[in-house]
PDB file of N, CA and C in Angstrom:
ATOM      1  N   UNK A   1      12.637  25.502  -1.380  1.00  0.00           N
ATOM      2  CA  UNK A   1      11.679  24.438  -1.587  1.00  0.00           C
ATOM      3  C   UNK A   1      12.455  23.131  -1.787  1.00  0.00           C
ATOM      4  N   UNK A   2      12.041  21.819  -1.217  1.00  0.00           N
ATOM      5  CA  UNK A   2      12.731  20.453  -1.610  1.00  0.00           C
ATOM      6  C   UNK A   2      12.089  20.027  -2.701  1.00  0.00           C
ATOM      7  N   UNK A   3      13.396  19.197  -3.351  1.00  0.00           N
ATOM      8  CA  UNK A   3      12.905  19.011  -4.581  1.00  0.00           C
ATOM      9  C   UNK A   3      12.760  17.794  -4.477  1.00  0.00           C
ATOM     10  N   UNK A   4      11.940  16.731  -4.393  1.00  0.00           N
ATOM     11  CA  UNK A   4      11.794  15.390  -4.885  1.00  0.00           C
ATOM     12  C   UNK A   4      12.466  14.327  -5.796  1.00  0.00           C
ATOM     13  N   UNK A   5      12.481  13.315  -6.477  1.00  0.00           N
ATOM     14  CA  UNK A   5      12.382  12.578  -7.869  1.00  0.00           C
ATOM     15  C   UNK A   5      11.188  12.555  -8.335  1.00  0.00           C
ATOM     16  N   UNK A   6      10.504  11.602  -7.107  1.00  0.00           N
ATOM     17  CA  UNK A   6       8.619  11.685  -7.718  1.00  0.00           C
ATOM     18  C   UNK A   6       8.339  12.047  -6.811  1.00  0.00           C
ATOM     19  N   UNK A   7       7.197  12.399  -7.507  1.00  0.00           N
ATOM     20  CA  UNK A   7       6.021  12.637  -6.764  1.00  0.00           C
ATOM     21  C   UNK A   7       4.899  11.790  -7.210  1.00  0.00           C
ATOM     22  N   UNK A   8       3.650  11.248  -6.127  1.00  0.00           N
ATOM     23  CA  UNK A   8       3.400   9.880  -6.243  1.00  0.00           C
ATOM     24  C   UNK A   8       1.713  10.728  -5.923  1.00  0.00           C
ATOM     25  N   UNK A   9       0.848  10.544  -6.654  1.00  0.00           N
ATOM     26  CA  UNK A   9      -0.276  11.557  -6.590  1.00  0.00           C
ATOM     27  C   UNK A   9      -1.453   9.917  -6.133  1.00  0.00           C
ATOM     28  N   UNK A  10      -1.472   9.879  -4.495  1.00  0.00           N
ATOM     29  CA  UNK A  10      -2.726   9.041  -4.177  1.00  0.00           C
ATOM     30  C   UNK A  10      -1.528   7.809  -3.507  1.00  0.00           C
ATOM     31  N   UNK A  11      -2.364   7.116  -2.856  1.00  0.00           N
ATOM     32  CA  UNK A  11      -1.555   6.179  -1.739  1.00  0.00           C
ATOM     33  C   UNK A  11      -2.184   5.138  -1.690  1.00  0.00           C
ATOM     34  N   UNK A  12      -2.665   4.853  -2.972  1.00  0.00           N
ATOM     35  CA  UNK A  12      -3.466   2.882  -2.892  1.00  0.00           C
ATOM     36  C   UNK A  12      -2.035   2.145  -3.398  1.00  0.00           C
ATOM     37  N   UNK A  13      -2.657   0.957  -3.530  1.00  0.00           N
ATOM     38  CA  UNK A  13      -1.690   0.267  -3.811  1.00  0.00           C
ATOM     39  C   UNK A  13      -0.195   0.047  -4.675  1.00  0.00           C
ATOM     40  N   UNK A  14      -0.735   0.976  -5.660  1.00  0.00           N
ATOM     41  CA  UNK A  14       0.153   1.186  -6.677  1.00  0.00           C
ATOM     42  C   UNK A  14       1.083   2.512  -5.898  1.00  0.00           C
ATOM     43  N   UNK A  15       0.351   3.137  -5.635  1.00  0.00           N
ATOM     44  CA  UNK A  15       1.522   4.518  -5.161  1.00  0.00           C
ATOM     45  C   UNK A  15       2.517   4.205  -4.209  1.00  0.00           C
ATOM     46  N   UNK A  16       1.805   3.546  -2.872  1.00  0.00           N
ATOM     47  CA  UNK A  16       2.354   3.072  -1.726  1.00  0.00           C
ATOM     48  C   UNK A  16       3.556   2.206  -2.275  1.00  0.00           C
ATOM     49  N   UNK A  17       3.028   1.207  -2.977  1.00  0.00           N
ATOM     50  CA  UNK A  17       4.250   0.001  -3.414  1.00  0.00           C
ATOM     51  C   UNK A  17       5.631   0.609  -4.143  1.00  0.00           C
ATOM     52  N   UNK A  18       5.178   1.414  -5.476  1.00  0.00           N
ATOM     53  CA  UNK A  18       5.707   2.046  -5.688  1.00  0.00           C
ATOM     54  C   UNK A  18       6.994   3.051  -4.780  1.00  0.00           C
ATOM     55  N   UNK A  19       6.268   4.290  -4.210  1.00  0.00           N
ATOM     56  CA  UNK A  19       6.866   5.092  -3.028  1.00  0.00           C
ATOM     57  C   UNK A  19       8.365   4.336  -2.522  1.00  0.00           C
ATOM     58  N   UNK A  20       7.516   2.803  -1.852  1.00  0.00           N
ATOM     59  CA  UNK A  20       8.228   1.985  -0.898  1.00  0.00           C
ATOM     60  C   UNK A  20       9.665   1.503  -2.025  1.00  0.00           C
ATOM     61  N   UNK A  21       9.088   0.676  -3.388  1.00  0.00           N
ATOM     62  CA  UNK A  21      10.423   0.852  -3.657  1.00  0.00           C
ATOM     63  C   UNK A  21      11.473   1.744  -4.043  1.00  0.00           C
ATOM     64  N   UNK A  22      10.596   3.055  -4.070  1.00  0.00           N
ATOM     65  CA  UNK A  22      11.768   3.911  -4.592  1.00  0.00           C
ATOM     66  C   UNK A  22      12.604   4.449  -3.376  1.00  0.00           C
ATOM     67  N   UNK A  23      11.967   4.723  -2.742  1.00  0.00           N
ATOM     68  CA  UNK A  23      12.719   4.424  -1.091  1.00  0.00           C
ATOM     69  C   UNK A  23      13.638   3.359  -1.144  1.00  0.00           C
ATOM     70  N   UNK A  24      13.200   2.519  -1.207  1.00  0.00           N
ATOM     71  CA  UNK A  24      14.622   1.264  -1.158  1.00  0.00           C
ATOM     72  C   UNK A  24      15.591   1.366  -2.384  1.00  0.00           C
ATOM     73  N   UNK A  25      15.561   2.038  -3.250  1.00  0.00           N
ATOM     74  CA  UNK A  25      16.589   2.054  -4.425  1.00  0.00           C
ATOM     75  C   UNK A  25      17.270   3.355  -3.816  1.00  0.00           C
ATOM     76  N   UNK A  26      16.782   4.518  -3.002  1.00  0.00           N
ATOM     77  CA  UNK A  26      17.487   5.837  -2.737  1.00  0.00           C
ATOM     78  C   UNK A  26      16.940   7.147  -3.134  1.00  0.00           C
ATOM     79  N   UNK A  27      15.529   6.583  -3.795  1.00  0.00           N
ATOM     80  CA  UNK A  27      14.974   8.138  -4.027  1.00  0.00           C
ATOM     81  C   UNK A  27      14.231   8.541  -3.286  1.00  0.00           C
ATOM     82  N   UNK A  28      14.140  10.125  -3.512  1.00  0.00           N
ATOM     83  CA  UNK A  28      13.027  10.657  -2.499  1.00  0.00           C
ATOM     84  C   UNK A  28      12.094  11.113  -3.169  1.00  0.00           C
ATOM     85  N   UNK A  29      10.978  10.613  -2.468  1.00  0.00           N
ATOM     86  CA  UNK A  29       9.432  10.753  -2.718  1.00  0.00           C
ATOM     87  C   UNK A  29       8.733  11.645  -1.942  1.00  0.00           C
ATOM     88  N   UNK A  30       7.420  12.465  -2.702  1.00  0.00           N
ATOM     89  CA  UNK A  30       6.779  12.989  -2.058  1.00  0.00           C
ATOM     90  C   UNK A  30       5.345  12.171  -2.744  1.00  0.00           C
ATOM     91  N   UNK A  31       4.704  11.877  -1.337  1.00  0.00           N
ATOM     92  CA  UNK A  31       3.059  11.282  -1.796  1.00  0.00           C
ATOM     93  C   UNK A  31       2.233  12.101  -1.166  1.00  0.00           C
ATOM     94  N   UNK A  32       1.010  12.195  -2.203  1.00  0.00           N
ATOM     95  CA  UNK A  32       0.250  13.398  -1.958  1.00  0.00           C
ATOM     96  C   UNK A  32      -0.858  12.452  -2.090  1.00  0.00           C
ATOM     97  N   UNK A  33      -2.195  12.531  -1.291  1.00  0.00           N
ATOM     98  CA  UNK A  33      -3.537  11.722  -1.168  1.00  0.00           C
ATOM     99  C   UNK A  33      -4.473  12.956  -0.607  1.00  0.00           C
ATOM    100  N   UNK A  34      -5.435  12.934  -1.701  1.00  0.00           N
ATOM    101  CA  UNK A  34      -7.007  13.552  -0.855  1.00  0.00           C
ATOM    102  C   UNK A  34      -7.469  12.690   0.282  1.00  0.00           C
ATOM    103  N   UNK A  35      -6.805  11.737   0.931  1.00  0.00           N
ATOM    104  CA  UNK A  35      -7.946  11.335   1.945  1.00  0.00           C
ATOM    105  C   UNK A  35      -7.057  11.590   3.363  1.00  0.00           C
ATOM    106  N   UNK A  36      -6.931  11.153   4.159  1.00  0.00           N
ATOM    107  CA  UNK A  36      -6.314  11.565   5.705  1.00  0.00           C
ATOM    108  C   UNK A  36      -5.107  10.555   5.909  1.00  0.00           C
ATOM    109  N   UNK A  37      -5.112   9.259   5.039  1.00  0.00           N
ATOM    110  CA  UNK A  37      -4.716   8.414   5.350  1.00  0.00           C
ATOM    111  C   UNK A  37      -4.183   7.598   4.118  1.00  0.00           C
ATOM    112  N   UNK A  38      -3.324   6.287   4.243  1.00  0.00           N
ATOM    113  CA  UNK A  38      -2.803   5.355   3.489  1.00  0.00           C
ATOM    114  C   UNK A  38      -3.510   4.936   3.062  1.00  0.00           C
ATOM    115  N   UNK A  39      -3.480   4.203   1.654  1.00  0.00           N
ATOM    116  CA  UNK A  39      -3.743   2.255   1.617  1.00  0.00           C
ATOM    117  C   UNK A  39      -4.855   2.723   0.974  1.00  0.00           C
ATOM    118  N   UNK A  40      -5.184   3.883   0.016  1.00  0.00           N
ATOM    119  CA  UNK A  40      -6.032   3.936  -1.041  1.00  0.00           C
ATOM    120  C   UNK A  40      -8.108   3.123  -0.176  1.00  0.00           C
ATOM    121  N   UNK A  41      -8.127   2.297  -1.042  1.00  0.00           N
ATOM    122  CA  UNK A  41      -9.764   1.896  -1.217  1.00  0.00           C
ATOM    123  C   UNK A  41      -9.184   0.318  -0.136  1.00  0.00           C
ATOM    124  N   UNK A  42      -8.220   0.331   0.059  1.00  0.00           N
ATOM    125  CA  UNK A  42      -8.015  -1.170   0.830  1.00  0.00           C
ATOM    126  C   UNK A  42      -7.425  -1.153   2.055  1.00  0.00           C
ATOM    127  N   UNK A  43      -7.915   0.601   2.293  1.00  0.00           N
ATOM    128  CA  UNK A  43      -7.571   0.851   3.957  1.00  0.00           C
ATOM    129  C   UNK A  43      -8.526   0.294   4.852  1.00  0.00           C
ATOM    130  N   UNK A  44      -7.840  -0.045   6.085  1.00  0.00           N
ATOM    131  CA  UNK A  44      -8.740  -0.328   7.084  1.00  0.00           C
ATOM    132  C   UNK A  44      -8.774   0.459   8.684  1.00  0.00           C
ATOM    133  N   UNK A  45      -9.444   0.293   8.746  1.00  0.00           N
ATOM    134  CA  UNK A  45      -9.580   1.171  10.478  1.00  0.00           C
ATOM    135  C   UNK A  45     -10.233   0.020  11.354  1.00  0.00           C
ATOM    136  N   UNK A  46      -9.617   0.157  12.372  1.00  0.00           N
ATOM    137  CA  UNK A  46      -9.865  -1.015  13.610  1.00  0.00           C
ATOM    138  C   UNK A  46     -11.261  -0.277  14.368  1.00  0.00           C
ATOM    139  N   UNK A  47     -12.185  -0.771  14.501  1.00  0.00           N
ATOM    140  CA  UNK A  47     -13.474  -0.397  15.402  1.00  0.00           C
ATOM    141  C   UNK A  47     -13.506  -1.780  16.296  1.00  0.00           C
ATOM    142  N   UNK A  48     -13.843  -1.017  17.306  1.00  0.00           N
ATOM    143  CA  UNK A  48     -14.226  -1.780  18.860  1.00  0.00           C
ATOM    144  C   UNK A  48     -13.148  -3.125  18.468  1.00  0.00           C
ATOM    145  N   UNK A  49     -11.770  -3.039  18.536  1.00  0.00           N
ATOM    146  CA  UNK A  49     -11.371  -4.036  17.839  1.00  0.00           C
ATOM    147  C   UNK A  49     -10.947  -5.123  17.368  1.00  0.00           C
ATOM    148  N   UNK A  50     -11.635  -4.734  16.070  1.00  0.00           N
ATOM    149  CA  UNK A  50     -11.938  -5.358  14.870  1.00  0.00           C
ATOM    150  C   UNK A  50     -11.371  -4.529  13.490  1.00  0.00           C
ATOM    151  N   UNK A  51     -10.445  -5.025  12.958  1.00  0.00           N
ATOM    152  CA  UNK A  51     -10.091  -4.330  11.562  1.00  0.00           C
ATOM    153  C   UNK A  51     -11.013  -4.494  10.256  1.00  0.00           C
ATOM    154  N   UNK A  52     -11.671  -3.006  10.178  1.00  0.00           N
ATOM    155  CA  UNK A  52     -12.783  -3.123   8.726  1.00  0.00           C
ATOM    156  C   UNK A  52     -12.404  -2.574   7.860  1.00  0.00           C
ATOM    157  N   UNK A  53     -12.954  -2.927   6.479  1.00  0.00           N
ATOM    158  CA  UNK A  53     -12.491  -2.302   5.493  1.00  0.00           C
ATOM    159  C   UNK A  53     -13.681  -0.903   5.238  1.00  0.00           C
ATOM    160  N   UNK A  54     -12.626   0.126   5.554  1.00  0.00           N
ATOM    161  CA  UNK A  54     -13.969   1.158   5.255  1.00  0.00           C
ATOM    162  C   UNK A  54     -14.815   1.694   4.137  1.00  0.00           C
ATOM    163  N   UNK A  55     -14.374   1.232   2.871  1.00  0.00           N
ATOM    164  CA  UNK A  55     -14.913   1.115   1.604  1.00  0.00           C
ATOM    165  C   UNK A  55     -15.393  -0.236   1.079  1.00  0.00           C
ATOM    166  N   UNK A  56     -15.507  -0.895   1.971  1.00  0.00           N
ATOM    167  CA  UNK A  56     -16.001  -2.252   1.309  1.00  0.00           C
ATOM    168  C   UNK A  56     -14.594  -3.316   1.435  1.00  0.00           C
ATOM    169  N   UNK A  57     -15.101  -4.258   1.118  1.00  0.00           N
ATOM    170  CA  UNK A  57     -13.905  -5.827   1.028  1.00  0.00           C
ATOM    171  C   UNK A  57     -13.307  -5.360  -0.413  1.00  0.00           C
ATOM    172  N   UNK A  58     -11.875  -5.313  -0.379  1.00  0.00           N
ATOM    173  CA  UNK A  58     -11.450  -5.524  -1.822  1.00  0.00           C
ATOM    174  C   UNK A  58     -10.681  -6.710  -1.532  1.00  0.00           C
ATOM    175  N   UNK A  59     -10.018  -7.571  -2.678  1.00  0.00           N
ATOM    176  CA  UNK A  59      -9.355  -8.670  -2.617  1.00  0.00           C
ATOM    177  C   UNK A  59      -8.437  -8.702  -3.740  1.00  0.00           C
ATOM    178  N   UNK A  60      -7.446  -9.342  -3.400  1.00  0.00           N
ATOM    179  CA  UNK A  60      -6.039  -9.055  -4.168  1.00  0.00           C
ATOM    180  C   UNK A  60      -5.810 -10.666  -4.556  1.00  0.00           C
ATOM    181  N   UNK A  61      -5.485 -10.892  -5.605  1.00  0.00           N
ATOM    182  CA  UNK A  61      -5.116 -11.619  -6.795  1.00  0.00           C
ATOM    183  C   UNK A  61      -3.524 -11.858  -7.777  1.00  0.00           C
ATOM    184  N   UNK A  62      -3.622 -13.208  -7.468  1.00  0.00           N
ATOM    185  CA  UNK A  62      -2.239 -13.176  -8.002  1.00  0.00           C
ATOM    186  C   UNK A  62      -1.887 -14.851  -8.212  1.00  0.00           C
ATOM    187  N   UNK A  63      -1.427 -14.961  -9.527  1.00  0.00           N
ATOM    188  CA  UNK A  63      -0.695 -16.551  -9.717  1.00  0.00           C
ATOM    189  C   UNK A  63       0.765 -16.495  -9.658  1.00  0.00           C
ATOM    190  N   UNK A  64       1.232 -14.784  -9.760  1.00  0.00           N
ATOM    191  CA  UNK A  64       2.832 -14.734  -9.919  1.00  0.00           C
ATOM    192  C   UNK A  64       3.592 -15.011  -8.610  1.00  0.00           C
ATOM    193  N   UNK A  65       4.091 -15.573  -8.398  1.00  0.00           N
ATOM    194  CA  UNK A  65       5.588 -16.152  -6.846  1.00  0.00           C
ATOM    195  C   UNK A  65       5.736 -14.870  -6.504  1.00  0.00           C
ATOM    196  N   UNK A  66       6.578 -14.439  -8.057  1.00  0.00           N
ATOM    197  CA  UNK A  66       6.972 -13.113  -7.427  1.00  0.00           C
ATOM    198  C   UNK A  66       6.413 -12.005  -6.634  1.00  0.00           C
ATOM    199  N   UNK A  67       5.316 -11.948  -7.490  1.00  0.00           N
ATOM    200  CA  UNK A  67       4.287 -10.725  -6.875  1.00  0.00           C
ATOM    201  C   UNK A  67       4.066 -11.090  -5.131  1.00  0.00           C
ATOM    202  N   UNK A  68       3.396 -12.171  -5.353  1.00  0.00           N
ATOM    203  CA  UNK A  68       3.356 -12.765  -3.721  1.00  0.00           C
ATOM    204  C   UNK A  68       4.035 -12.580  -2.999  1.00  0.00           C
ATOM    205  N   UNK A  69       5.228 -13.301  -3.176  1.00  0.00           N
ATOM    206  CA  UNK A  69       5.964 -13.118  -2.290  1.00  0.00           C
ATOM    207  C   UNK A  69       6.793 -11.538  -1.462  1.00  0.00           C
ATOM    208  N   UNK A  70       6.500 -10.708  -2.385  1.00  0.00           N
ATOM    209  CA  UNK A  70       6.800  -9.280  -1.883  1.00  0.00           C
ATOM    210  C   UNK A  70       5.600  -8.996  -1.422  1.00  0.00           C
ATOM    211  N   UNK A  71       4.353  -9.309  -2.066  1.00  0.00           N
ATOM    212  CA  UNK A  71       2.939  -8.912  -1.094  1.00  0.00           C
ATOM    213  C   UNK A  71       2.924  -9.258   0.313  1.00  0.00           C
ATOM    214  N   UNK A  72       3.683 -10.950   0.301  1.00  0.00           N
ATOM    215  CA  UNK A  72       3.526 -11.021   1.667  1.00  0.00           C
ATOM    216  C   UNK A  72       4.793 -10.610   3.014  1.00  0.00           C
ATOM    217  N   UNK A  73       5.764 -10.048   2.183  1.00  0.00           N
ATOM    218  CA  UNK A  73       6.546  -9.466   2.846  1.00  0.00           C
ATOM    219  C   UNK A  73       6.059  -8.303   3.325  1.00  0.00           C
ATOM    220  N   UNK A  74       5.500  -7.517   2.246  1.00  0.00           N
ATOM    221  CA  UNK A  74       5.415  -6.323   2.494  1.00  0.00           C
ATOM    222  C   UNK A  74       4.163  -5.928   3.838  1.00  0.00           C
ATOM    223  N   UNK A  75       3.223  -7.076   3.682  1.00  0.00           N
ATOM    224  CA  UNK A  75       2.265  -6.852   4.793  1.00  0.00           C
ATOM    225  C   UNK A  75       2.357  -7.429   6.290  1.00  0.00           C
ATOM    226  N   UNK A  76       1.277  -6.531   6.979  1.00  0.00           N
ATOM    227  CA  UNK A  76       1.672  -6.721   8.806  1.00  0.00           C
ATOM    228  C   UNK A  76       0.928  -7.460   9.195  1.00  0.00           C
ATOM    229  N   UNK A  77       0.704  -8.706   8.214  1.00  0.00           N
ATOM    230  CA  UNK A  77      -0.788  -9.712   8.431  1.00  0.00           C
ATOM    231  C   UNK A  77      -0.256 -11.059   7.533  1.00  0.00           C
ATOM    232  N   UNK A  78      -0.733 -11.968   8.072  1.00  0.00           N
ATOM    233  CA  UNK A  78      -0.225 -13.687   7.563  1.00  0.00           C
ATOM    234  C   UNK A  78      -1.397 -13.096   6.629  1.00  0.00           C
ATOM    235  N   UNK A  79      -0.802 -14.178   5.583  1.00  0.00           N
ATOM    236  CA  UNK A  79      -2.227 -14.671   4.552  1.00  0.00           C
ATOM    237  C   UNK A  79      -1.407 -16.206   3.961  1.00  0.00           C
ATOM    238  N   UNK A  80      -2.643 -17.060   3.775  1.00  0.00           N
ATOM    239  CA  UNK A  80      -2.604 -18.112   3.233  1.00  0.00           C
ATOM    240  C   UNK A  80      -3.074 -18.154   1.809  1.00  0.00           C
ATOM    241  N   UNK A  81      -2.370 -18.966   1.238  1.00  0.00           N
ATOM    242  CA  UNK A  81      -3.348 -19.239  -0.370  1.00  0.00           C
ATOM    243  C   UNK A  81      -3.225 -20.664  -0.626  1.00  0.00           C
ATOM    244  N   UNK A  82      -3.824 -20.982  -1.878  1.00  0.00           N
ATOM    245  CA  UNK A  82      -3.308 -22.663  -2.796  1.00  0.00           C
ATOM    246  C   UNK A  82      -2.796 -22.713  -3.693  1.00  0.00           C
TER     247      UNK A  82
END
């Protein structure tokens, strides 16, 4: 059996981010999710396309640089703020 460091139980935001940095420091992760797919409640699936959110709009919040600025690294989409 392989043995892990963590194990990361669900793949929203916190797990995923998480996962990703422990990956970049050298550990190995195992993530485990009841649903088929990534990105927790702020997944999206492209129909006729168009990228929707399939649980509804969530929206992400932040005054910290820091936080931001790894948010917007980390994603495959521009975003603007003020």
């Amino acid at each position: 059996m392989k043995k892990y460091d963590y194990l990361i139980v669900g793949s929203g935001l916190y797990g995923a981010t998480f996962a990703h940095c422990a990956r970049q420091s050298g550990r190995s992760v195992l993530v485990i999710d009841k649903r088929s797919h990534l990105g927790g409640n702020v997944y999206q699936e492209r129909i006729e396309g168009i990228d929707t959110h399939k649980y509804g709009p969530h929206i992400f919040h932040t005054s910290n640089e820091e936080v931001w600025r790894f948010f917007c690294w980390s994603a495959h989409f521009s975003f603007s703020h003020l």
